[in-house]
PDB file of N, CA and C in Angstrom:
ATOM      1  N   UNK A   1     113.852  79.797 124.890  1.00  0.00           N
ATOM      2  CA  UNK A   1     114.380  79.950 123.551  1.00  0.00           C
ATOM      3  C   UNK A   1     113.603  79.022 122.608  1.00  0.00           C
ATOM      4  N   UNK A   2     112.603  79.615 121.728  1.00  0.00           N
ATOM      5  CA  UNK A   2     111.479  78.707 121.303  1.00  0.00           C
ATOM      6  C   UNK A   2     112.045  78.387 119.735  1.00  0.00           C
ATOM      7  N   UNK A   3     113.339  79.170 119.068  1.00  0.00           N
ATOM      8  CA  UNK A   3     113.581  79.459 117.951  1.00  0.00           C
ATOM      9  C   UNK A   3     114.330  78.229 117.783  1.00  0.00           C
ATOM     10  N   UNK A   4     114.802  77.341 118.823  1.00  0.00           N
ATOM     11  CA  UNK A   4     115.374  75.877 118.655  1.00  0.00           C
ATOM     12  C   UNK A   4     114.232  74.991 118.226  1.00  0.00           C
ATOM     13  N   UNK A   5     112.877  75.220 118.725  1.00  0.00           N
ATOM     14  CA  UNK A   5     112.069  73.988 118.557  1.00  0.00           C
ATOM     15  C   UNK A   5     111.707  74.428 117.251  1.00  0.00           C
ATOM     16  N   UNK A   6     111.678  75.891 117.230  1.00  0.00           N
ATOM     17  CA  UNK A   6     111.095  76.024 115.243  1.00  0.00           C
ATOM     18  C   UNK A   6     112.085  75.863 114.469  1.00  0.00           C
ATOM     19  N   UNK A   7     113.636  75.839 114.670  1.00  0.00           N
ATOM     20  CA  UNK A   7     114.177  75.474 113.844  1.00  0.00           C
ATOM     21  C   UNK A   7     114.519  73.451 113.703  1.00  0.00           C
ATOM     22  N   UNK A   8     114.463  73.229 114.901  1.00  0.00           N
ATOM     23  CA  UNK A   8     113.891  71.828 114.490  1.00  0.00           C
ATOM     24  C   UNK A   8     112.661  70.977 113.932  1.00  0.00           C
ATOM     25  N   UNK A   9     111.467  71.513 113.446  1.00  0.00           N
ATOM     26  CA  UNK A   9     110.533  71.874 112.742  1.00  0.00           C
ATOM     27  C   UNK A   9     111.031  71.728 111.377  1.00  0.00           C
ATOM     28  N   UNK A  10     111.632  73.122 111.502  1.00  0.00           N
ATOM     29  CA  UNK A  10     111.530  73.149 109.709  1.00  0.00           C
ATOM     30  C   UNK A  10     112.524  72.573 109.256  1.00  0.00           C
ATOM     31  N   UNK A  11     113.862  71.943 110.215  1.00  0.00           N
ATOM     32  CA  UNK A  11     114.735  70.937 109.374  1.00  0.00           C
ATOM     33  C   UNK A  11     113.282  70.076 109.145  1.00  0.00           C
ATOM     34  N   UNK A  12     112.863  69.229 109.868  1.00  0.00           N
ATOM     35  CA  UNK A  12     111.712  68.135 109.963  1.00  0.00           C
ATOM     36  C   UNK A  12     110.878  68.203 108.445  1.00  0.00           C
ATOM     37  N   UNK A  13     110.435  69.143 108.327  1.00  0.00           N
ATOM     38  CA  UNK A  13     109.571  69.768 107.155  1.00  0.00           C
ATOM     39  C   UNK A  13     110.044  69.329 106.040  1.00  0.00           C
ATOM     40  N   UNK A  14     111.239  70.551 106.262  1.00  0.00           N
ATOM     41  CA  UNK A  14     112.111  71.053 104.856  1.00  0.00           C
ATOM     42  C   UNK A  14     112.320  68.921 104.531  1.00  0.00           C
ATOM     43  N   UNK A  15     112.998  68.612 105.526  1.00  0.00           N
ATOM     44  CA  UNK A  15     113.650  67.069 104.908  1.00  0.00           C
ATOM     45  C   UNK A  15     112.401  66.131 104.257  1.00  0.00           C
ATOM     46  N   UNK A  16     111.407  66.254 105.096  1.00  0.00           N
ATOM     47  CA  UNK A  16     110.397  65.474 104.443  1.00  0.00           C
ATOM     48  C   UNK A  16     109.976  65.868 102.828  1.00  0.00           C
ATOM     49  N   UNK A  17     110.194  66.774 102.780  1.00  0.00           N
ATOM     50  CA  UNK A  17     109.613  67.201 101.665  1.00  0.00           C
ATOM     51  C   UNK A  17     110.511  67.711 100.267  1.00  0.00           C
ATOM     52  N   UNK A  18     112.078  67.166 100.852  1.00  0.00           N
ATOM     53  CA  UNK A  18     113.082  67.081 100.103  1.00  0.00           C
ATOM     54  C   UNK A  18     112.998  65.386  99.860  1.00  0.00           C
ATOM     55  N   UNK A  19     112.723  64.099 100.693  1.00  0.00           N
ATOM     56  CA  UNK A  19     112.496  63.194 100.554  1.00  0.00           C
ATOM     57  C   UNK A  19     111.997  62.727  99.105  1.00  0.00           C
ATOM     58  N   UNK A  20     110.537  63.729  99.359  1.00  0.00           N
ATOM     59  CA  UNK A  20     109.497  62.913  98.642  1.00  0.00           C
ATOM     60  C   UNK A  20     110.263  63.539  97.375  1.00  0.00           C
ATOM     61  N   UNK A  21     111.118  64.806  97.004  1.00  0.00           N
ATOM     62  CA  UNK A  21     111.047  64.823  95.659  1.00  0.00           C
ATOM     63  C   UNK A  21     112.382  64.701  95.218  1.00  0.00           C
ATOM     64  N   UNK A  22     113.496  63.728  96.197  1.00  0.00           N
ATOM     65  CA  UNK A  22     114.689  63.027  95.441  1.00  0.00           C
ATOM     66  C   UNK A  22     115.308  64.227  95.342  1.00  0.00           C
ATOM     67  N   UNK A  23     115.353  65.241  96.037  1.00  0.00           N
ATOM     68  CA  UNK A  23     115.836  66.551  95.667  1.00  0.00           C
ATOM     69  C   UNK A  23     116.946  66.876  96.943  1.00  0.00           C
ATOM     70  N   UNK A  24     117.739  68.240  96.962  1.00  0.00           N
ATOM     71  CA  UNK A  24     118.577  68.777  97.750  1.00  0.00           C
ATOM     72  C   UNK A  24     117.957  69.670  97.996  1.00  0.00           C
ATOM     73  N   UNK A  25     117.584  70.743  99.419  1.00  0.00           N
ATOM     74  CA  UNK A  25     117.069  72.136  99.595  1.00  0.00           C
ATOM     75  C   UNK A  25     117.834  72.480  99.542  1.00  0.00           C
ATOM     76  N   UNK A  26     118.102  74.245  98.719  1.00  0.00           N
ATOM     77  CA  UNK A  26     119.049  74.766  98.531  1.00  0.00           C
ATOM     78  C   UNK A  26     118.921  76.443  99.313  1.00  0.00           C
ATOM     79  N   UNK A  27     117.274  76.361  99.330  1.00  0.00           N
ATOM     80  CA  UNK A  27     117.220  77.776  99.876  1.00  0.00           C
ATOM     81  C   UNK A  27     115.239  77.430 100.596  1.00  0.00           C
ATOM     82  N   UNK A  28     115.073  77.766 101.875  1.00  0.00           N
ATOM     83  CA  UNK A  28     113.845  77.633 102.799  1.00  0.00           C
ATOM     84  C   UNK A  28     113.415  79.087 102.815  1.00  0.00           C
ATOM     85  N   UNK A  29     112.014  79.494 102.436  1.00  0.00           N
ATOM     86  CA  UNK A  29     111.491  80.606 103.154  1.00  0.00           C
ATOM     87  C   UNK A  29     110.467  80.857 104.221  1.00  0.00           C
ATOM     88  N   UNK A  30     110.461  81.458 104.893  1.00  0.00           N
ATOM     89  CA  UNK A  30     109.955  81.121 105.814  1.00  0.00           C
ATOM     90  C   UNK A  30     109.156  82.474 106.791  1.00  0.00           C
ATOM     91  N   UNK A  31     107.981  82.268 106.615  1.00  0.00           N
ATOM     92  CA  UNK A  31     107.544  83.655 107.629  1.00  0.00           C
ATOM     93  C   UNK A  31     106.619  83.707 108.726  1.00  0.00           C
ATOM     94  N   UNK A  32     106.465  84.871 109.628  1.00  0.00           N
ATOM     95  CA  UNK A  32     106.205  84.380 111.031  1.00  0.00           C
ATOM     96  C   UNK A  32     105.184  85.862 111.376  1.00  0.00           C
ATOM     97  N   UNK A  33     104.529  86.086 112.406  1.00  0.00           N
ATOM     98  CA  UNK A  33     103.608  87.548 112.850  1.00  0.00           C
ATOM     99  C   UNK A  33     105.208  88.028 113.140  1.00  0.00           C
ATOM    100  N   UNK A  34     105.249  89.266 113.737  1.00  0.00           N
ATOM    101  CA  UNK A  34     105.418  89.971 114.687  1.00  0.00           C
ATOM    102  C   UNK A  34     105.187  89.365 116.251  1.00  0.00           C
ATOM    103  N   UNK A  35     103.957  89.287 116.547  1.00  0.00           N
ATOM    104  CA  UNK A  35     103.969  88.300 117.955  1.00  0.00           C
ATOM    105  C   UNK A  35     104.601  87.083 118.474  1.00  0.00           C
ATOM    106  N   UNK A  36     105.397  86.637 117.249  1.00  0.00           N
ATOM    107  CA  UNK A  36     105.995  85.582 117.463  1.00  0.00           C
ATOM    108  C   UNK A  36     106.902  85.885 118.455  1.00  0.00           C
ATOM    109  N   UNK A  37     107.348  86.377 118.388  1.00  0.00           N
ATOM    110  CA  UNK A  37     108.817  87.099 118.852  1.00  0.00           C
ATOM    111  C   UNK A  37     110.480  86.010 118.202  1.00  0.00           C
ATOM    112  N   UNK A  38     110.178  85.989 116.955  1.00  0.00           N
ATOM    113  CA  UNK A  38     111.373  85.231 116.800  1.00  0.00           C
ATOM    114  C   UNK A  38     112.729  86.018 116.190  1.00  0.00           C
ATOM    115  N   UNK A  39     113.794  85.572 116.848  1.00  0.00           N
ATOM    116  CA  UNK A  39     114.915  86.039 116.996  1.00  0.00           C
ATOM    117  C   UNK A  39     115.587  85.455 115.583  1.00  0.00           C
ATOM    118  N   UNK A  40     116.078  86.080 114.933  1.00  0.00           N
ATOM    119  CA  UNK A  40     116.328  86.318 113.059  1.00  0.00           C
ATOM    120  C   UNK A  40     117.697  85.096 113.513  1.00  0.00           C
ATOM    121  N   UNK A  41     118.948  85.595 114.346  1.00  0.00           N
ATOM    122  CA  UNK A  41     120.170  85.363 114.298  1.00  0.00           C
ATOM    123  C   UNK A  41     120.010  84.349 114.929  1.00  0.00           C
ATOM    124  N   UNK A  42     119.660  83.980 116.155  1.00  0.00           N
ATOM    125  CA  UNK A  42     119.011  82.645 117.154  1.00  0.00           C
ATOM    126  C   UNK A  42     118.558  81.656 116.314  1.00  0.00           C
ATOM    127  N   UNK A  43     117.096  81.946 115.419  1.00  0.00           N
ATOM    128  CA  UNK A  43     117.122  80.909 114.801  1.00  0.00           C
ATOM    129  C   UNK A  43     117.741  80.328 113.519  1.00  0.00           C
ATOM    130  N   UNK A  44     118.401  81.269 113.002  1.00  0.00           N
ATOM    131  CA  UNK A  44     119.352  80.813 111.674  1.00  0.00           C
ATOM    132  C   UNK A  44     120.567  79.856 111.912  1.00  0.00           C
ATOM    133  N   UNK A  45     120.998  80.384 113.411  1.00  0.00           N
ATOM    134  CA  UNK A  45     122.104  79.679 114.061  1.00  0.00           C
ATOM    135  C   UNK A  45     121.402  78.217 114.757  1.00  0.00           C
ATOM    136  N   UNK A  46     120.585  78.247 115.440  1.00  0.00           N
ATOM    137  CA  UNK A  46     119.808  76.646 115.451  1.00  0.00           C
ATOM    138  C   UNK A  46     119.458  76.073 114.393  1.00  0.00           C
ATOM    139  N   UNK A  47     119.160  76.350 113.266  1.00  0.00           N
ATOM    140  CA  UNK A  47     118.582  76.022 111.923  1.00  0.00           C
ATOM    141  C   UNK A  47     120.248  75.634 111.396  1.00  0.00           C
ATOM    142  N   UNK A  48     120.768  76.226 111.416  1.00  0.00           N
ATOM    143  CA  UNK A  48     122.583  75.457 110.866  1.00  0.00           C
ATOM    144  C   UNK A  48     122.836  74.500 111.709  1.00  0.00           C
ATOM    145  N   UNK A  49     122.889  74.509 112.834  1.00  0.00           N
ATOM    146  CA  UNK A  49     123.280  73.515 113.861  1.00  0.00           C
ATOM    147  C   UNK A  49     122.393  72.163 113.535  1.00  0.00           C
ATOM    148  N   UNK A  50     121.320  72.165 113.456  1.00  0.00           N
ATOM    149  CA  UNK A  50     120.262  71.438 113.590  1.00  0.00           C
ATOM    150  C   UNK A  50     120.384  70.521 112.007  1.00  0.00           C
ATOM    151  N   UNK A  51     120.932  71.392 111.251  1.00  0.00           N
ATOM    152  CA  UNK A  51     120.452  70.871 109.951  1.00  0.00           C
ATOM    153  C   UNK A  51     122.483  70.169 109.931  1.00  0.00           C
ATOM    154  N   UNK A  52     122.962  70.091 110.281  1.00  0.00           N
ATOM    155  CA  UNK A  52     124.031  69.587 110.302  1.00  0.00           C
ATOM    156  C   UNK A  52     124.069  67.512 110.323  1.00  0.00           C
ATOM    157  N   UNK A  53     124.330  67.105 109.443  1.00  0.00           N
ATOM    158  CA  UNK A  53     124.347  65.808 108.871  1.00  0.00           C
ATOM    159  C   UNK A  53     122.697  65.701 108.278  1.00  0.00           C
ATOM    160  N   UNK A  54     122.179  65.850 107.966  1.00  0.00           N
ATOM    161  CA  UNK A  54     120.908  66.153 107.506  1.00  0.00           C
ATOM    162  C   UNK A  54     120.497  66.508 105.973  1.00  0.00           C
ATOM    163  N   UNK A  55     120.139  66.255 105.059  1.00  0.00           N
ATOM    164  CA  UNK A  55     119.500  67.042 103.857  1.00  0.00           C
ATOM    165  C   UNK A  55     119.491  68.563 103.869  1.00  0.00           C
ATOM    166  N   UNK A  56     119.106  68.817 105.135  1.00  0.00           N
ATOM    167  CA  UNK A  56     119.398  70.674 105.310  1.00  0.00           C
ATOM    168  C   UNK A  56     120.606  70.924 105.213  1.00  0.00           C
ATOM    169  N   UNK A  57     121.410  70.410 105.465  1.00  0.00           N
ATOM    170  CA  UNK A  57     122.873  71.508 105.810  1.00  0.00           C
ATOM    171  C   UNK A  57     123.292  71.727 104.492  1.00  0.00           C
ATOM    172  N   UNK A  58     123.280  72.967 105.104  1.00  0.00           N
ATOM    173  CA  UNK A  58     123.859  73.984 103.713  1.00  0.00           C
ATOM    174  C   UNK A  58     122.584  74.944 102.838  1.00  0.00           C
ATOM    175  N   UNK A  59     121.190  74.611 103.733  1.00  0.00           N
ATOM    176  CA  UNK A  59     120.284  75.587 102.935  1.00  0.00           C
ATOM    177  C   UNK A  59     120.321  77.002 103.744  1.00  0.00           C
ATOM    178  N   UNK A  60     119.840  77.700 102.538  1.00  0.00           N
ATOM    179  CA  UNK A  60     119.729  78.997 102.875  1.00  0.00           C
ATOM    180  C   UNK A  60     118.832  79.257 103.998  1.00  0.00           C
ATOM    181  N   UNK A  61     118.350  79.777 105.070  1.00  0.00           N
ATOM    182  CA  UNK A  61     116.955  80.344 105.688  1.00  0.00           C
ATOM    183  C   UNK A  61     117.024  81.403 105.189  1.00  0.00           C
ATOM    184  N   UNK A  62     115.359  82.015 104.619  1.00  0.00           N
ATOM    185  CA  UNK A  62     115.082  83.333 104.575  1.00  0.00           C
ATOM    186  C   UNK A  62     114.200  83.604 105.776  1.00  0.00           C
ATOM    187  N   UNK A  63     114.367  84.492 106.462  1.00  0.00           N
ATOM    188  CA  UNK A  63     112.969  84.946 107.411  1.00  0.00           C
ATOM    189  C   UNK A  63     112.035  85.807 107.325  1.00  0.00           C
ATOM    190  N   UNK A  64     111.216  85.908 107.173  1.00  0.00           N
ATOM    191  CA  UNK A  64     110.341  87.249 106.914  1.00  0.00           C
ATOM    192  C   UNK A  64     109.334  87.397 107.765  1.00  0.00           C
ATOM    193  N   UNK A  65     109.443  88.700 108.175  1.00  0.00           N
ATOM    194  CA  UNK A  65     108.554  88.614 109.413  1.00  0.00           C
ATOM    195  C   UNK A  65     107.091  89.803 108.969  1.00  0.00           C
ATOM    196  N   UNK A  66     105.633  89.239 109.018  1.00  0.00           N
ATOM    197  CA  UNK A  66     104.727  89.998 108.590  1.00  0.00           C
ATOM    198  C   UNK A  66     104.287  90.567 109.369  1.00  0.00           C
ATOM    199  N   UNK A  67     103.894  91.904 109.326  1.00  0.00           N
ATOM    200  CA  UNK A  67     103.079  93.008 110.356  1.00  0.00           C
ATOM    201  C   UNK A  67     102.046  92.656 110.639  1.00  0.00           C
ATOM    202  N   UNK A  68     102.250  92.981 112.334  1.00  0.00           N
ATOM    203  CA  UNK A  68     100.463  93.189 112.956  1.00  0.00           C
ATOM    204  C   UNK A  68      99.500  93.672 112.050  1.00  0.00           C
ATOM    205  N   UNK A  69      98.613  93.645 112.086  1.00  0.00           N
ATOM    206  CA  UNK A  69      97.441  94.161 111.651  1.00  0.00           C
ATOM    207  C   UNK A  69      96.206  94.513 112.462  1.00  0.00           C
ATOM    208  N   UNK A  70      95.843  95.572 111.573  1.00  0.00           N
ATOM    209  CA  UNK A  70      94.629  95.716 112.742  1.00  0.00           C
ATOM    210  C   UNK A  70      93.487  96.302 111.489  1.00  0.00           C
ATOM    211  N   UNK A  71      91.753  96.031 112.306  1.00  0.00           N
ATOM    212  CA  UNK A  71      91.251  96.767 111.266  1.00  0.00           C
ATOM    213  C   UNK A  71      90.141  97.766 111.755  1.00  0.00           C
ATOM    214  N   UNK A  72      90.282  99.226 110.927  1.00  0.00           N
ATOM    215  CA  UNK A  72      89.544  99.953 111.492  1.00  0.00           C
ATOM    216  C   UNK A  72      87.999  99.720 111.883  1.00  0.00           C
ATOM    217  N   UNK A  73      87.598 100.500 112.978  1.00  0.00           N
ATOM    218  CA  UNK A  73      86.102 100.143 113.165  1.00  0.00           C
ATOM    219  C   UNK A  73      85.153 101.300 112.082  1.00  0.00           C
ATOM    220  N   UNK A  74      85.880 102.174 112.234  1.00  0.00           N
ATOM    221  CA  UNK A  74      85.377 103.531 111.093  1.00  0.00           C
ATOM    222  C   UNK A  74      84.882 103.014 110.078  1.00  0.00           C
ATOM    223  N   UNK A  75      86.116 102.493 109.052  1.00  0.00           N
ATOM    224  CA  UNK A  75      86.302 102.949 108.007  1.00  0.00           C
ATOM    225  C   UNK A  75      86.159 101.105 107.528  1.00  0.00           C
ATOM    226  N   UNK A  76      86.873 100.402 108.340  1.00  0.00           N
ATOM    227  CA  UNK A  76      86.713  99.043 107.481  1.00  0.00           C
ATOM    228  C   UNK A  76      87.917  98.342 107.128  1.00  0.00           C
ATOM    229  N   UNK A  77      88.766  99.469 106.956  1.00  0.00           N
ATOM    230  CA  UNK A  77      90.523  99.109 106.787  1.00  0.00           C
ATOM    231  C   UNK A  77      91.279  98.499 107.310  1.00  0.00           C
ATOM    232  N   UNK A  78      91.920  97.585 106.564  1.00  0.00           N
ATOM    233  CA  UNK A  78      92.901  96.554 107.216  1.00  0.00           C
ATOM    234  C   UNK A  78      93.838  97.028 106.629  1.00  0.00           C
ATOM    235  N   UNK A  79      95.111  97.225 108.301  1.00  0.00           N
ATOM    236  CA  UNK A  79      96.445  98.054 108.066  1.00  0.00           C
ATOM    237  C   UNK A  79      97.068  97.736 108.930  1.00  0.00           C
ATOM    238  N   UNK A  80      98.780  97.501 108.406  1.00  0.00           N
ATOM    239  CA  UNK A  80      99.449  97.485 109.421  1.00  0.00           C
ATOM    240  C   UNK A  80      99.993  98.589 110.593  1.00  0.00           C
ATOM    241  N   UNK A  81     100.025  97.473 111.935  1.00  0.00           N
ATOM    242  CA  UNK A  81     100.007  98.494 113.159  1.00  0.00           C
ATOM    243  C   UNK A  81     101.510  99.209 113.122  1.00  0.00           C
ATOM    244  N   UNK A  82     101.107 100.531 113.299  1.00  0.00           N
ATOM    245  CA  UNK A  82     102.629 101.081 113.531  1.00  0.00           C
ATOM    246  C   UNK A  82     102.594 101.587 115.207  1.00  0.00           C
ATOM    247  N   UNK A  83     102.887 101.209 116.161  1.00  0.00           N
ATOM    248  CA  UNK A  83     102.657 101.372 117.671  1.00  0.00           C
ATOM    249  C   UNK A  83     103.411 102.774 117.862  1.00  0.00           C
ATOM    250  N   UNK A  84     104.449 103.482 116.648  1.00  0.00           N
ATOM    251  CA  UNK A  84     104.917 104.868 117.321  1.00  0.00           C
ATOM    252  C   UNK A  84     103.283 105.236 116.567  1.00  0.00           C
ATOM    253  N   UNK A  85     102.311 105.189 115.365  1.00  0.00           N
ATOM    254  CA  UNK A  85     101.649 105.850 115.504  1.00  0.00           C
ATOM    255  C   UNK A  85     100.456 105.062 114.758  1.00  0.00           C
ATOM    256  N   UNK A  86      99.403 104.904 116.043  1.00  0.00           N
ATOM    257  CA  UNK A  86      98.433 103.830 116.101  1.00  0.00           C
ATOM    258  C   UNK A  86      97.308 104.417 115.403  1.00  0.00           C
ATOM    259  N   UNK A  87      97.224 104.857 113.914  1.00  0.00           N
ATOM    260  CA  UNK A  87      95.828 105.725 113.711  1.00  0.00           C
ATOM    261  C   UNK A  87      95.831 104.744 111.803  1.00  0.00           C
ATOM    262  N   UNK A  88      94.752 104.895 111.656  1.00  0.00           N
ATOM    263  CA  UNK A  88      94.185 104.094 110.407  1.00  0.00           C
ATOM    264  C   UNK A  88      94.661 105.314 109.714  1.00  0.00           C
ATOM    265  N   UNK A  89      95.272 104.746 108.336  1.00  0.00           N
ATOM    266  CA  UNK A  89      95.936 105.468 107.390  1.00  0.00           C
ATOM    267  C   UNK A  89      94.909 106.322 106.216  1.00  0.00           C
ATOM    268  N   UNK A  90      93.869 105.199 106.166  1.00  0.00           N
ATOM    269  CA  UNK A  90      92.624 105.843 105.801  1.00  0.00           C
ATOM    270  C   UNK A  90      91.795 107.217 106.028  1.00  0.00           C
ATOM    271  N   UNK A  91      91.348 107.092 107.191  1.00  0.00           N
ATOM    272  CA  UNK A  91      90.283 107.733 108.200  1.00  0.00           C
ATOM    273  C   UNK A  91      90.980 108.759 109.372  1.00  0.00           C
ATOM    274  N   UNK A  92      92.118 108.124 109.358  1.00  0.00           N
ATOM    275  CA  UNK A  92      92.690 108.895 110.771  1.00  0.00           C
ATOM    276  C   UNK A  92      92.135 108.248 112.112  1.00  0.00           C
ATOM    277  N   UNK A  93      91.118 107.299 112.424  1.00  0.00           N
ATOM    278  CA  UNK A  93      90.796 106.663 113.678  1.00  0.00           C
ATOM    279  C   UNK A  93      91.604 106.184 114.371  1.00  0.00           C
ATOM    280  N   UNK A  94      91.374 105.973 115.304  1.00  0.00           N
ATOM    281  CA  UNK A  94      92.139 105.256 115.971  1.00  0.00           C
ATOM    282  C   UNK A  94      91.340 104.228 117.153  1.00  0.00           C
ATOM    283  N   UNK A  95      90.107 103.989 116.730  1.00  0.00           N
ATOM    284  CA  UNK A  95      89.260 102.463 117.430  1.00  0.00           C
ATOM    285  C   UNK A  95      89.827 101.818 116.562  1.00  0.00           C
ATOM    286  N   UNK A  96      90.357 100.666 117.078  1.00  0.00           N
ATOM    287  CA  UNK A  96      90.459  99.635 115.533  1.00  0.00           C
ATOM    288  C   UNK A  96      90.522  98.200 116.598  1.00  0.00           C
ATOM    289  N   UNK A  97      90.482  96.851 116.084  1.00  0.00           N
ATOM    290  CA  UNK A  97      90.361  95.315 116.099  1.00  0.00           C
ATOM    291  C   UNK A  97      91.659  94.865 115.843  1.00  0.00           C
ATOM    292  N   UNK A  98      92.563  94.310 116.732  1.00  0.00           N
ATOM    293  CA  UNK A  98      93.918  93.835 116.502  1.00  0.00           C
ATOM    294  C   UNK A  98      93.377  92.351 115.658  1.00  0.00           C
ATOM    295  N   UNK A  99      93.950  92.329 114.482  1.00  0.00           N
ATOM    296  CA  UNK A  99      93.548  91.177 113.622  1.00  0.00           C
ATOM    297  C   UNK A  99      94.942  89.859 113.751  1.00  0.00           C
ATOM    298  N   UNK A 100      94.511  88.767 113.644  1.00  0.00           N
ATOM    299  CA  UNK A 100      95.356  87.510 114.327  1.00  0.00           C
ATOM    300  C   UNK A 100      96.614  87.402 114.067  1.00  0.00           C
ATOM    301  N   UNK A 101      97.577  87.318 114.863  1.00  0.00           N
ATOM    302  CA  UNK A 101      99.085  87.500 114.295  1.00  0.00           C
ATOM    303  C   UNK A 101      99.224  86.135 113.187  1.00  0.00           C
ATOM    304  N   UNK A 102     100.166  86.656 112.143  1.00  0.00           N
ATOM    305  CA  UNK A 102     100.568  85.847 111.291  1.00  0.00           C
ATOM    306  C   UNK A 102     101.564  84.362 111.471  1.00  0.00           C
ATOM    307  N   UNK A 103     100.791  83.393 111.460  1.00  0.00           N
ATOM    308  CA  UNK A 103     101.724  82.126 111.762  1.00  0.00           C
ATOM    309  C   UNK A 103     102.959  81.802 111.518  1.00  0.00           C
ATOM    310  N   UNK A 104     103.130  81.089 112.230  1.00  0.00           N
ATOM    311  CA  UNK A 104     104.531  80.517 111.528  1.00  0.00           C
ATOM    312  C   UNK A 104     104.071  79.481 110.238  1.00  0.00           C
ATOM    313  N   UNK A 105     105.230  79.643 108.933  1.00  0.00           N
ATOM    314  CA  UNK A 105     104.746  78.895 107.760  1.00  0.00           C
ATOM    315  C   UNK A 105     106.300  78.693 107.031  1.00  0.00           C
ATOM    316  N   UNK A 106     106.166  77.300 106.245  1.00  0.00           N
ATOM    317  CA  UNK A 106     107.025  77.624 105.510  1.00  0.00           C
ATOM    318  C   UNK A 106     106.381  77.429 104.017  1.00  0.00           C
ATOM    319  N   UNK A 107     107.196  78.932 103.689  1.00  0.00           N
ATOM    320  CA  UNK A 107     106.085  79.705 102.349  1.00  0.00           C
ATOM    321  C   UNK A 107     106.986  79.040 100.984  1.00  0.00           C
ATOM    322  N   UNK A 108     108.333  78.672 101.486  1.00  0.00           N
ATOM    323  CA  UNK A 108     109.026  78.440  99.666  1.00  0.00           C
ATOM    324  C   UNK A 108     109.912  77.365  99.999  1.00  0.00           C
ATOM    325  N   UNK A 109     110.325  76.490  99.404  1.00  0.00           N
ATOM    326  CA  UNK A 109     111.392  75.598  99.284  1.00  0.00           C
ATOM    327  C   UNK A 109     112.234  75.559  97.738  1.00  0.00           C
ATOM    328  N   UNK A 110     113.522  76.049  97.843  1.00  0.00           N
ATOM    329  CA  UNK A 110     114.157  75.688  96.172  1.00  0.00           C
ATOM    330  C   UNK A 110     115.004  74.428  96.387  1.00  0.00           C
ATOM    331  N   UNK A 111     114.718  73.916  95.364  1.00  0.00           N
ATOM    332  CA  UNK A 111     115.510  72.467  95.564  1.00  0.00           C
ATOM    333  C   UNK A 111     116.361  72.065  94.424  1.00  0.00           C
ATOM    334  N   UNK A 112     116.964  71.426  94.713  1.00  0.00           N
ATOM    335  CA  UNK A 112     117.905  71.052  93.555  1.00  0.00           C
ATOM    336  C   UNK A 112     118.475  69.544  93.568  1.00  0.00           C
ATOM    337  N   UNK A 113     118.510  68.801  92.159  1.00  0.00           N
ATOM    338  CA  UNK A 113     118.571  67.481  92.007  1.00  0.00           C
ATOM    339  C   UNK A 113     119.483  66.826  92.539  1.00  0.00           C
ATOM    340  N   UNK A 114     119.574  65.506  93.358  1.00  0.00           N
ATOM    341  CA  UNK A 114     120.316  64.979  94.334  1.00  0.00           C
ATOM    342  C   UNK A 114     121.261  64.362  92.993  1.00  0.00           C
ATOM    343  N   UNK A 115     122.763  64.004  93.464  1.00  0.00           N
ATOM    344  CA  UNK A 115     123.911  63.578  92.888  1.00  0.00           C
ATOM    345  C   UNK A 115     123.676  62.165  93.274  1.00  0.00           C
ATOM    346  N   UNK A 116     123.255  61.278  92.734  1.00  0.00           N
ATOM    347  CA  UNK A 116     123.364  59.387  92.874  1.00  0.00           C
ATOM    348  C   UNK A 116     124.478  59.012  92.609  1.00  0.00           C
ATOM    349  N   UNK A 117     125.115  59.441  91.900  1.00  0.00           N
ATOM    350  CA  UNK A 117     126.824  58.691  91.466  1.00  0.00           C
ATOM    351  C   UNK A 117     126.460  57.966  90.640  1.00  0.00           C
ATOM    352  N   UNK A 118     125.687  58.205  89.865  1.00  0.00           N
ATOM    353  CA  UNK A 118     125.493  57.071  88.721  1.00  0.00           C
ATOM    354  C   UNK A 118     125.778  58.351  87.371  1.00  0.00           C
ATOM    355  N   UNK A 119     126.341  57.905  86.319  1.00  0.00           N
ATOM    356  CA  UNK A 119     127.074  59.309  84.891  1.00  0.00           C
ATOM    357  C   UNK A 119     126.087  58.057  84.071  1.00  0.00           C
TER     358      UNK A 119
END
């Protein structure tokens, strides 16, 4: 279950970088390949758990997960893979170059100004 160590990650992240700007995260985005294999509900539920006494608790996760890609040898085209039907949308081929699955990243942070108790 690898979606515990990435959601301990991006508490890690997200907090550092709520640190530096005196801020609250209010909402994380966050996106990953397809090859990842990450589990949407698994890691939202480690990502709450995790972020519990923390600067995180209480942010949103978004997940977004980006398509394989591949690119034709024909034609030149970079397209996402559809595996019920593996043919360049272009050309109609179907030689093509599986192009590198998309990392894990975190793409957005919204933040919002921390409460000091000072009026």
């Amino acid at each position: 279950m690898h979606e515990t160590a990435i959601a301990q990650s991006l508490v890690e992240i997200i907090s550092q970088e709520a640190q530096s700007r005196h801020a609250r995260p209010v909402r994380a985005k966050m996106s990953c390949g397809e090859l990842n294999a990450v589990n949407d509900e698994v890691l939202s539920f480690a990502f709450e758990a995790i972020a519990q006494g923390t600067l995180c608790e209480g942010t949103k996760l978004q997940i977004e997960h980006k398509p394989l890609e591949g690119t034709c040898r024909a034609c030149g085209r970079v397209f996402a893979i559809d595996f019920a039907h593996v043919k360049c949308p272009n050309c109609g081929g179907s030689d093509f170059d599986l192009r590198p699955d998309a990392p894990l990243l975190v793409e957005q942070i919204e933040f919002e100004g921390l409460d000091d108790g000072e009026d």
